[in-house]
Each structure stands twice: as C-alpha cells, then as structure tokens.
N, C-alpha and C. Protein backbone atom coordinates (compact mmCIF):
# COMPACT_ATOMS: atom_id res chain seq x y z
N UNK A 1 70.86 74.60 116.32
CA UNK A 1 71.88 74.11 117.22
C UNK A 1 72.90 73.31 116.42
N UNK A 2 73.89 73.47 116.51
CA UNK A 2 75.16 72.21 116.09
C UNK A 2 75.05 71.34 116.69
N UNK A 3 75.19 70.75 115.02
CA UNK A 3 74.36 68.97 115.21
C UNK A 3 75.97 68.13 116.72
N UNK A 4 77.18 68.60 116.37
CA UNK A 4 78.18 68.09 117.17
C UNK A 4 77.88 68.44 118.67
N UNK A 5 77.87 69.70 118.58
CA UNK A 5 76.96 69.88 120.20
C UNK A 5 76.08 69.60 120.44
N UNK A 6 75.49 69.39 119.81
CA UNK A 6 73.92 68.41 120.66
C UNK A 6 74.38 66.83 120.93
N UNK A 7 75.51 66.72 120.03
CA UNK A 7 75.65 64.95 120.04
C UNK A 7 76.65 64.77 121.03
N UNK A 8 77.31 65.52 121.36
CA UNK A 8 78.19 65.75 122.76
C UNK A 8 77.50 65.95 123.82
N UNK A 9 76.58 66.80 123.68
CA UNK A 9 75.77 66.66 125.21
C UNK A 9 75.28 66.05 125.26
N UNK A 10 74.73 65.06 124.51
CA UNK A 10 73.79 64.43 124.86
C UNK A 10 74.57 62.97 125.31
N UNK A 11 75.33 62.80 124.86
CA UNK A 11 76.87 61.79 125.07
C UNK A 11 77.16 61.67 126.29
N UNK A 12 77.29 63.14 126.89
CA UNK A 12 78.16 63.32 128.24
C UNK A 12 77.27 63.02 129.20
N UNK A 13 76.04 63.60 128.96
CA UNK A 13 75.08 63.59 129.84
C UNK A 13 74.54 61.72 130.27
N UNK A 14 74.48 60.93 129.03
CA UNK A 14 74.28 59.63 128.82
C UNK A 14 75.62 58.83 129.31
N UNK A 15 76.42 59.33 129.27
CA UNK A 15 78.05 58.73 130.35
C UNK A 15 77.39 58.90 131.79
N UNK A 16 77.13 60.18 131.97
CA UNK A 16 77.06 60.50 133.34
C UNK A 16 76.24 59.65 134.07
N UNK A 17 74.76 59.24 133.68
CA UNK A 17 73.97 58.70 133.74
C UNK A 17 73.74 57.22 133.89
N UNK A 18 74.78 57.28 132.53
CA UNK A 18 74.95 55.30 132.75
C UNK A 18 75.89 54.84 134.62
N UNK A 19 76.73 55.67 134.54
CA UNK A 19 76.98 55.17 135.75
C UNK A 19 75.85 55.17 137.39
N UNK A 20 74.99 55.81 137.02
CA UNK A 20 73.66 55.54 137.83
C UNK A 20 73.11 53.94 137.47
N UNK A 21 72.93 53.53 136.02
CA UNK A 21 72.30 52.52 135.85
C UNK A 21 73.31 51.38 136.44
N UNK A 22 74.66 51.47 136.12
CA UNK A 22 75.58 50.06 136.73
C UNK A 22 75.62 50.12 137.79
N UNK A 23 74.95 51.08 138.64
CA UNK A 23 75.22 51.08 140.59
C UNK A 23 73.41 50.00 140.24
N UNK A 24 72.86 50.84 139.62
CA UNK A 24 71.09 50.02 139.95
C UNK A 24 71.30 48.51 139.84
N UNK A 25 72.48 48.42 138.77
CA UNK A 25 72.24 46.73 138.58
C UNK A 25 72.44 46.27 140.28
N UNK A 26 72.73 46.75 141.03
CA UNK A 26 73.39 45.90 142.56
C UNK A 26 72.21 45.71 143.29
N UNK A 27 71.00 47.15 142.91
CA UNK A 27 69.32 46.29 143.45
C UNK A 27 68.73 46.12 142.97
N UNK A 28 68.57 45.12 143.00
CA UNK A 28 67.38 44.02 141.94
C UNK A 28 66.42 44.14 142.44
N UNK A 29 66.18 44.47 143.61
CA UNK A 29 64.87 44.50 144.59
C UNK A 29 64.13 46.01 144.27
N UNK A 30 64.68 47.01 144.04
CA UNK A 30 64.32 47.94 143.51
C UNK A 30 63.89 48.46 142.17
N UNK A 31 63.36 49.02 141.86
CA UNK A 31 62.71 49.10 140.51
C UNK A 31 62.59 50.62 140.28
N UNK A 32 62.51 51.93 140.85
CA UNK A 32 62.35 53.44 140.58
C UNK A 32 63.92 53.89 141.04
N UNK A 33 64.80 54.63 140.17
CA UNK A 33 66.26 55.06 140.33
C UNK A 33 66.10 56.14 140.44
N UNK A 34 67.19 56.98 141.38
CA UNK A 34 67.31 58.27 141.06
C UNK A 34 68.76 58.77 140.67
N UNK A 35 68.72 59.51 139.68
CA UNK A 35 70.62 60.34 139.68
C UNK A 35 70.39 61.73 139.93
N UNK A 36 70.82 62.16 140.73
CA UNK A 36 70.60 63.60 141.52
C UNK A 36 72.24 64.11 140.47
N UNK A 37 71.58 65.17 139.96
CA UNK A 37 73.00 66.10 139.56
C UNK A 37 73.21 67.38 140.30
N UNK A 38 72.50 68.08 141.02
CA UNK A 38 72.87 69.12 141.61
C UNK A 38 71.89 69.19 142.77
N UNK A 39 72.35 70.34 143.91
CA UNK A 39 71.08 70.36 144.76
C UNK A 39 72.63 71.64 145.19
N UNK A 40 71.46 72.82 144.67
CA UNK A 40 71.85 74.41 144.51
C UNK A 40 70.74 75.01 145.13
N UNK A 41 71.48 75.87 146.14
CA UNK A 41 69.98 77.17 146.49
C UNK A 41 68.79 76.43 147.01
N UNK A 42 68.63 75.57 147.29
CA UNK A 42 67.31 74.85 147.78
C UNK A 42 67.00 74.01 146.45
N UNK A 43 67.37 74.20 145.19
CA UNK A 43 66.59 72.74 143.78
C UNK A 43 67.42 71.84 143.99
N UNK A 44 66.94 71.08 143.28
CA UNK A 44 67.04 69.44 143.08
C UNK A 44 67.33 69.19 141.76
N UNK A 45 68.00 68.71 141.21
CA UNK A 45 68.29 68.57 139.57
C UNK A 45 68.45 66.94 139.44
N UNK A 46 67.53 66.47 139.04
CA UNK A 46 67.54 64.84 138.99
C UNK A 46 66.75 64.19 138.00
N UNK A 47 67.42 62.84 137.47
CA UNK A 47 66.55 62.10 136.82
C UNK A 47 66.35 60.89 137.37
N UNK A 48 65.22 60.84 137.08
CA UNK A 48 64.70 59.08 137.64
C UNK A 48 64.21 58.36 136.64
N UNK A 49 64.26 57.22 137.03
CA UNK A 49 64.12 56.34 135.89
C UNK A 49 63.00 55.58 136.38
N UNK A 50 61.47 55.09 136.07
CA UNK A 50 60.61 54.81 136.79
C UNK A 50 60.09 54.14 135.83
N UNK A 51 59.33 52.81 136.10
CA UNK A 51 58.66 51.98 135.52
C UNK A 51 57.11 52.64 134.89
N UNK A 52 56.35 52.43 134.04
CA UNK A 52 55.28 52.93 133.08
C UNK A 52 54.23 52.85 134.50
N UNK A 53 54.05 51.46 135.32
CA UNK A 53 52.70 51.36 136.26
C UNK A 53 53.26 52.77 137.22
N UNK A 54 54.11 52.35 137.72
CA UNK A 54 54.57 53.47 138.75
C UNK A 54 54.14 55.04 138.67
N UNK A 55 54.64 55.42 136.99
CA UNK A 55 54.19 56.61 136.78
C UNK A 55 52.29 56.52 136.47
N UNK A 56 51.95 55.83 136.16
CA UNK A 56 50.36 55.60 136.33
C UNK A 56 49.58 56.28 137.40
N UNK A 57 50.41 55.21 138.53
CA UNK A 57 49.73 56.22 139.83
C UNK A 57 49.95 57.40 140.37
N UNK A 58 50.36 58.43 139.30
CA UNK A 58 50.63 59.65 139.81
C UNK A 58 49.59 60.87 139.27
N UNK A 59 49.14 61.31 140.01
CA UNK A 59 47.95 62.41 139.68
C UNK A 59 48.09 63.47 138.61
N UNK A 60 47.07 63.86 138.12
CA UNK A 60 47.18 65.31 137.05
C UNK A 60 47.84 64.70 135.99
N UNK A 61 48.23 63.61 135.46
CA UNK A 61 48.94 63.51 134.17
C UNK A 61 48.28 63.79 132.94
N UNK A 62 48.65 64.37 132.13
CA UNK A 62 48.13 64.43 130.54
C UNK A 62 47.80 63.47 129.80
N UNK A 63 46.92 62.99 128.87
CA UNK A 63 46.78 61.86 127.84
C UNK A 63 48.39 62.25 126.90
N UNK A 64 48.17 63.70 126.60
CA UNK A 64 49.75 63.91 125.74
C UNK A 64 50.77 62.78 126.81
N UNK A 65 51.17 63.24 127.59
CA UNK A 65 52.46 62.81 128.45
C UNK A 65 52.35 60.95 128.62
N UNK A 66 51.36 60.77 129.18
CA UNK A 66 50.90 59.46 129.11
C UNK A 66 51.28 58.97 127.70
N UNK A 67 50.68 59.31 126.63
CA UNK A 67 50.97 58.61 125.05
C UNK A 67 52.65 58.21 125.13
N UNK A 68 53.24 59.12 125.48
CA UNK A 68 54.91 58.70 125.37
C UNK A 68 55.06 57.76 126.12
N UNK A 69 54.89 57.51 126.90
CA UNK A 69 55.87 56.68 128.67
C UNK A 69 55.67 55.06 127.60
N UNK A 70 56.83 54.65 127.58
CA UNK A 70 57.03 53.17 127.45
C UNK A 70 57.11 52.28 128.69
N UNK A 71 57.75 50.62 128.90
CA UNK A 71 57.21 50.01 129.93
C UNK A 71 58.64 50.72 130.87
N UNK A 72 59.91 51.52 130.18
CA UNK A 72 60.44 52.14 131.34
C UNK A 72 60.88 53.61 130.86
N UNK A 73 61.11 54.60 131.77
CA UNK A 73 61.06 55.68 131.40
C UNK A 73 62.13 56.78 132.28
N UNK A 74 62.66 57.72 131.43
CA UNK A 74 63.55 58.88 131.90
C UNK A 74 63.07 60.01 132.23
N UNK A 75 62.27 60.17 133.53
CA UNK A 75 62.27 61.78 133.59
C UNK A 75 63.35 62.71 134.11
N UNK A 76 63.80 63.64 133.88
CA UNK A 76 64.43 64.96 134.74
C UNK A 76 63.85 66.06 135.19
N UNK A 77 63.55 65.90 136.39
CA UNK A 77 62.95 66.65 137.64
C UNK A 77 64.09 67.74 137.76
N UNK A 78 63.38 68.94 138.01
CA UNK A 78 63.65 70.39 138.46
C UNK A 78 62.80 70.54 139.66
N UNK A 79 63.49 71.12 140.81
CA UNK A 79 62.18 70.85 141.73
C UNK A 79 63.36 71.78 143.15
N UNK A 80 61.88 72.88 143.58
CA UNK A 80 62.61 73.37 145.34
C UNK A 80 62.02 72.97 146.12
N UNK A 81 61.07 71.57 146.24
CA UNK A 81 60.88 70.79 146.94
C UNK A 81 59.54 71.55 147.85
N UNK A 82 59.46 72.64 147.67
CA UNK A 82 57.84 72.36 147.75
C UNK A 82 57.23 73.58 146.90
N UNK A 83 57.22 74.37 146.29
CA UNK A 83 56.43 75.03 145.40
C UNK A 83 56.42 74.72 144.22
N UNK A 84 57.56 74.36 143.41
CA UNK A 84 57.96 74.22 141.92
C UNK A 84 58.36 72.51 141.86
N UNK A 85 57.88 72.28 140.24
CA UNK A 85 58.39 71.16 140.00
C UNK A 85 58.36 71.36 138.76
N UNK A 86 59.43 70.72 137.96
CA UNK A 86 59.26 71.10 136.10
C UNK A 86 59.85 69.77 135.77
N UNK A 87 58.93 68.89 134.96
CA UNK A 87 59.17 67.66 134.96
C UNK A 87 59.41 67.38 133.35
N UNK A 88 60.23 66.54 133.05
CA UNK A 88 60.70 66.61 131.25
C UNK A 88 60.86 65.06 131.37
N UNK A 89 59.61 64.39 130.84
CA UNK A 89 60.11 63.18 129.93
C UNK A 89 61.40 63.14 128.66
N UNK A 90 62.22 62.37 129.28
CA UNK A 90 63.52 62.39 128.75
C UNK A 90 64.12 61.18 127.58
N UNK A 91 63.05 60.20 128.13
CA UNK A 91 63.06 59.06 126.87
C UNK A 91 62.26 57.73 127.65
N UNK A 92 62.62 56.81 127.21
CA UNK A 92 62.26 55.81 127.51
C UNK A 92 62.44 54.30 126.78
N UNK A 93 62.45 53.25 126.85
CA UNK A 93 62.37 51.94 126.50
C UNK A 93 61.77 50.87 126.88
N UNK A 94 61.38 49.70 126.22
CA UNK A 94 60.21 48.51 126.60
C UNK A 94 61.35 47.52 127.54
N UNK A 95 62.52 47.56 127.73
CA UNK A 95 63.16 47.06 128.39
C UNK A 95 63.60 47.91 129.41
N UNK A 96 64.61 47.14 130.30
CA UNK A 96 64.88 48.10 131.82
C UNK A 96 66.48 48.80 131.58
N UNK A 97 66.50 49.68 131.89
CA UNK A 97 68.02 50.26 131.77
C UNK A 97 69.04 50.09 131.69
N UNK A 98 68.99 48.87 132.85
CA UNK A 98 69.89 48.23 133.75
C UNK A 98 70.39 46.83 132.61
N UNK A 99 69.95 46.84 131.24
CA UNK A 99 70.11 45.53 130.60
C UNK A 99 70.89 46.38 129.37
N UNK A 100 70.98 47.93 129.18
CA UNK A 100 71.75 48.90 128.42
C UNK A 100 73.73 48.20 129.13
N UNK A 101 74.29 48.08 127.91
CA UNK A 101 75.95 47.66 128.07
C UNK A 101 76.52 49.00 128.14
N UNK A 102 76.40 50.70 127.65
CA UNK A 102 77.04 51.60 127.58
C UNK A 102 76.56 52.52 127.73
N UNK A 103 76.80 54.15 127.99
CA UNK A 103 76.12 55.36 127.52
C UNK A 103 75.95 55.90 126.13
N UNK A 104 77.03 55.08 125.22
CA UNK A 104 75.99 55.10 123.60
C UNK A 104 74.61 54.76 123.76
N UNK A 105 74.58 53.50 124.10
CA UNK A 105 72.93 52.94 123.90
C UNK A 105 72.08 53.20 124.58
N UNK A 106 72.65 54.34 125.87
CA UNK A 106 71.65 54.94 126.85
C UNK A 106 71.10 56.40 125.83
N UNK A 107 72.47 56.88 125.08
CA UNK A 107 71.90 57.93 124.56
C UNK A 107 70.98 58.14 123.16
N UNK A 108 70.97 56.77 122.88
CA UNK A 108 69.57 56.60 121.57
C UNK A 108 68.52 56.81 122.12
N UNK A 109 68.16 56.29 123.41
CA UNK A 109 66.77 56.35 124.06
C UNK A 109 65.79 57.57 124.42
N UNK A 110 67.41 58.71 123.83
CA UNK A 110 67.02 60.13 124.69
C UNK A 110 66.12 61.00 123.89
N UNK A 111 65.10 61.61 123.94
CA UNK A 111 64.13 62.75 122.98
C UNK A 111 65.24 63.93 122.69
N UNK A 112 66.22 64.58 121.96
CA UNK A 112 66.98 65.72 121.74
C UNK A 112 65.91 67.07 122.33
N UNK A 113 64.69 67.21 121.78
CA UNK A 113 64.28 68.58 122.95
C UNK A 113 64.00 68.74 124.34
N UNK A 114 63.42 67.89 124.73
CA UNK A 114 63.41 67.57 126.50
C UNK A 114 64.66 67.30 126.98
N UNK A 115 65.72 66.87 126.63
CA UNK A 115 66.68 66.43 127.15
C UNK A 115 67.77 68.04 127.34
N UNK A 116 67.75 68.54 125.93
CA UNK A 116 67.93 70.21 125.70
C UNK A 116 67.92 71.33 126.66
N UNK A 117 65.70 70.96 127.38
CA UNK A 117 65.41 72.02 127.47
C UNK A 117 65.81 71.44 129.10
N UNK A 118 65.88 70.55 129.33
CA UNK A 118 66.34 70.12 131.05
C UNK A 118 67.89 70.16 131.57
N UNK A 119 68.52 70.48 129.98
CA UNK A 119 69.89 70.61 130.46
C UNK A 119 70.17 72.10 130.52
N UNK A 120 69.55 72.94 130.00
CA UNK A 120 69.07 74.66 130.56
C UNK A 120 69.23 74.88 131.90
N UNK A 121 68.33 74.27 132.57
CA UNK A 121 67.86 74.42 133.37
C UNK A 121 68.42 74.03 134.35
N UNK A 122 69.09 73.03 133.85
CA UNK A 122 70.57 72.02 134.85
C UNK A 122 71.43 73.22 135.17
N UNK A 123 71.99 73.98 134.02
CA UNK A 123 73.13 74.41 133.76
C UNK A 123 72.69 76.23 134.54
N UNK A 124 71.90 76.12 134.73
CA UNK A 124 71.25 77.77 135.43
C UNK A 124 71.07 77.95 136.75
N UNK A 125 70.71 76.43 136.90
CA UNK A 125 70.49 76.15 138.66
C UNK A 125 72.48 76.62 139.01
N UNK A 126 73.57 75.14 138.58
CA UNK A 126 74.65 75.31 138.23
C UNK A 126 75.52 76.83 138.32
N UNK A 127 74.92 77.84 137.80
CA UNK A 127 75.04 79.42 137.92
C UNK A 127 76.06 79.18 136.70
N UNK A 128 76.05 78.37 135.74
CA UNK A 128 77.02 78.20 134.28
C UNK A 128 76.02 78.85 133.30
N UNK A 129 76.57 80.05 132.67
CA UNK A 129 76.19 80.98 131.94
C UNK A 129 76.71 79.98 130.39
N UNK A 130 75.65 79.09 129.71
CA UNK A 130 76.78 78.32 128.59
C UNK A 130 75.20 78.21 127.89
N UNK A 131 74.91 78.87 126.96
CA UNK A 131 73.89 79.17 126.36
C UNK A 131 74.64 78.01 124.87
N UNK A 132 74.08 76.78 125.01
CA UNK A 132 74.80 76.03 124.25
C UNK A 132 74.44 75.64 122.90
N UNK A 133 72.65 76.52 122.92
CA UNK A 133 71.83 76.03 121.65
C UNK A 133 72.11 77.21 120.24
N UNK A 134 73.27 78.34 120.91
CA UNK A 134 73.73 79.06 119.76
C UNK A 134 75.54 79.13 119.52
N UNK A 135 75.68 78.36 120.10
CA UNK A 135 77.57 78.06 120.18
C UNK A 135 77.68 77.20 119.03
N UNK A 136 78.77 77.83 118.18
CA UNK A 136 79.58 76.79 117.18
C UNK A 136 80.28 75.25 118.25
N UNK A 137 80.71 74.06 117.80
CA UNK A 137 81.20 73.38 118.38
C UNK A 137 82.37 73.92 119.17
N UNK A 138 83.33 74.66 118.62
CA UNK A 138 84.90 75.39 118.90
C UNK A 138 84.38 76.13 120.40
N UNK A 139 83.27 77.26 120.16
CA UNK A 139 83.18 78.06 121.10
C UNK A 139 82.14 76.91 122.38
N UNK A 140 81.68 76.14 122.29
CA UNK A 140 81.46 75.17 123.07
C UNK A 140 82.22 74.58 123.87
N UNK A 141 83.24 73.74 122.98
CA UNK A 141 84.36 73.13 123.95
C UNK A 141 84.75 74.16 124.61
N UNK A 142 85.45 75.70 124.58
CA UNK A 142 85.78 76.72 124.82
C UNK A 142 85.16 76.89 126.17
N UNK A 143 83.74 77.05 126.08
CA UNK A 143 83.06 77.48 127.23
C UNK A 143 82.99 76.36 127.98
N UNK A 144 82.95 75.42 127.65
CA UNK A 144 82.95 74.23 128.59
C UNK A 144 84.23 73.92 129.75
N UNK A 145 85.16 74.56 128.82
CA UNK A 145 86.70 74.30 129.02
C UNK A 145 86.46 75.03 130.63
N UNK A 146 86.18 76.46 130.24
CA UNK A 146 86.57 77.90 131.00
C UNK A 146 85.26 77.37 131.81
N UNK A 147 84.37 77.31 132.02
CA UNK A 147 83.07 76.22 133.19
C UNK A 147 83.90 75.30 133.80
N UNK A 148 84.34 74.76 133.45
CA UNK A 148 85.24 73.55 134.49
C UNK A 148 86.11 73.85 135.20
N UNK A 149 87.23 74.75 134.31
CA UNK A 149 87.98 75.08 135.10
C UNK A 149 88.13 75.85 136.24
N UNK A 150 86.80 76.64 135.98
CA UNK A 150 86.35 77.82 137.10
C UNK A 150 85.69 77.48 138.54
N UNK A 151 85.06 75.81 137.88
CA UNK A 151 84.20 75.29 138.99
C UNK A 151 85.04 74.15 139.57
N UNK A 152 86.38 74.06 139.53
CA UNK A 152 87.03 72.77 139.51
C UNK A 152 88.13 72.59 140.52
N UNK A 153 88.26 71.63 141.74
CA UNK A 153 89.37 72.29 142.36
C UNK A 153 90.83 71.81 141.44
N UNK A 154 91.69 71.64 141.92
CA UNK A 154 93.14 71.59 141.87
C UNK A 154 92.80 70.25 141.78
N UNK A 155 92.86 69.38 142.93
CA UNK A 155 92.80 68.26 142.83
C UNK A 155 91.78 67.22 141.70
N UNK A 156 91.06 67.80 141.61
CA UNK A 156 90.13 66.76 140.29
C UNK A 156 90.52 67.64 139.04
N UNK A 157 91.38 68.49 138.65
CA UNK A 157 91.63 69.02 137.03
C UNK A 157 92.39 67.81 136.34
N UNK A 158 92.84 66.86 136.68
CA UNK A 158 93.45 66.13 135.60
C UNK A 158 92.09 65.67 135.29
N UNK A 159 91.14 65.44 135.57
CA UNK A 159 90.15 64.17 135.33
C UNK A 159 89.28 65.46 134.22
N UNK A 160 89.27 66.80 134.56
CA UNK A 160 88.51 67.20 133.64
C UNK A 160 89.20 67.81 132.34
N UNK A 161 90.47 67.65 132.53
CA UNK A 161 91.41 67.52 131.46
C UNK A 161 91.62 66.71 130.50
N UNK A 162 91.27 65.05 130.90
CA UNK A 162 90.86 63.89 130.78
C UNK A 162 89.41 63.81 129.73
N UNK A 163 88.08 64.76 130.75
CA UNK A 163 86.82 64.89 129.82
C UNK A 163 87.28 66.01 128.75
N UNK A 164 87.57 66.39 128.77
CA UNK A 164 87.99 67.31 127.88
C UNK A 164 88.63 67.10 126.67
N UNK A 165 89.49 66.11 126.51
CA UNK A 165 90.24 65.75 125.91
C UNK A 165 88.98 64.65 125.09
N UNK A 166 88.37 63.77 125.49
CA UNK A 166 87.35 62.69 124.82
C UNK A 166 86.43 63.85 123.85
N UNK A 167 86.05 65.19 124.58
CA UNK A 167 85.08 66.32 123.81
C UNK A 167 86.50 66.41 122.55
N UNK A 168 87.42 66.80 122.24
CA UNK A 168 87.79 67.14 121.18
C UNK A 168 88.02 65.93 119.76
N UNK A 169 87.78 64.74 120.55
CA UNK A 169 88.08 63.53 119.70
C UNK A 169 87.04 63.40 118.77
C-alpha cells in the first residue's frame, strides 16, 4: 500500500472521528460513544469507543482480542443488526479520548490493519468501488475526487472541494 495513502486515510478518517470525541466532551456522565458513519441497505457502519471494564462484560471474547484492549478502546462495528456483526479493534489508549486536542493525536492511537480492513468494508457498504490498498497516491486522490463528486449534492461541493484540496497538501 502507499505509505501517503494509508497516512491520508487514516488522517481523514481520525478528523472525522475527532469530531465525535469534542461532541463526547459535553457528557461527562457518559462513558461508551458511538460515531455511526453509514446505515446502507439495513448495516450499520460505526465506531465506538468503550471503556476496557465495559468491554469485559461482553461474551465469547478471545484471550487474543482481550490482550490488546487498553483502559480505553476503538472498535468499528459492521453489523445488519441481527445476523452479522464484524467487529475490528481499531486502537486504543490508557487515557480517555475526550482528553486527545486533535485528529493527529487521535490518529497515532490507530492499528494501520484493522483500521484498513474496516475501512473496506465502510467503503462497500457505501457502494464506492475505491480499492485503495493498490492505488498510487495520484490515482487515489483521483478516485476519491470522482467518489465525491458522484455522491455529492450541489450544495455541499464547495466543502468537498475544500477536503480535497487539504488531500493534495
């Protein structure tokens, strides 16, 4: 994969995200987040952010999966809400999210293959044909370009003209 495209998605995706964590700072009373990115065809495309005890009490877990989880943690859920669920530990940290200042420092926290193989899967639900783990950077922005614009109305193209423009910098 190009090392620039992986460091862009993983960028964009960690922008997108952080603005989930600056809404969480407003409940303090709460402690498990969710950022829903799509809900296509009946799935659910979401990450939550859930404390280490929390995920404890959840059944069938692995000693593998367990070994990772720090005291807070990123999964991204794939899920049609009642047959399928495809769950990707996405990272994690001994502190809470909500104490992260940017989506730089959200995106150190992230594992590059889980994060990869959940943005597949993002991007398929999506019906975006952008097979991104064999694209040069050029033909990336490219396809990204022609994805937006296709999925984009009139009224929000300056703003993805806008993302677009930060991808070539």
């Amino acid at each position: 994969m190009d090392e620039k495209v992986a460091q862009e998605l993983k960028l964009a995706f960690s922008l997108d995200l952080y603005e989930t964590v600056k809404a969480a700072r407003k409940n303090r009373d709460e402690h498990v987040f969710r950022h829903t990115m799509a809900e296509e065809g009946g799935q659910m495309v979401f990450v939550g952010m859930f404390p280490k005890k929390d995920l404890m009490e959840m059944p069938n877990m692995t000693e593998e999966f367990v070994s990772r989880l720090q005291t807070f943690n990123l999964l991204g859920v794939v899920t049609d809400g009642k047959s399928g669920l495809d769950m990707f530990y996405l990272g994690g940290m001994n502190k809470p999210y909500t104490t992260l200042n940017n989506g730089r420092e959200l995106a150190r926290t992230l594992s590059d293959e889980p994060v990869f193989a959940f943005l597949e899967l993002y991007f398929r639900i999506k019906g975006m044909m952008l097979d991104f783990r064999v694209l040069t950077y050029d033909e990336f922005v490219k396809a990204v370009e022609s994805e937006v614009f296709k999925n984009t109305s009139f009224a929000r193209m300056s703003e993805a003209q806008e993302f677009l423009a930060t991808l070539e910098n």
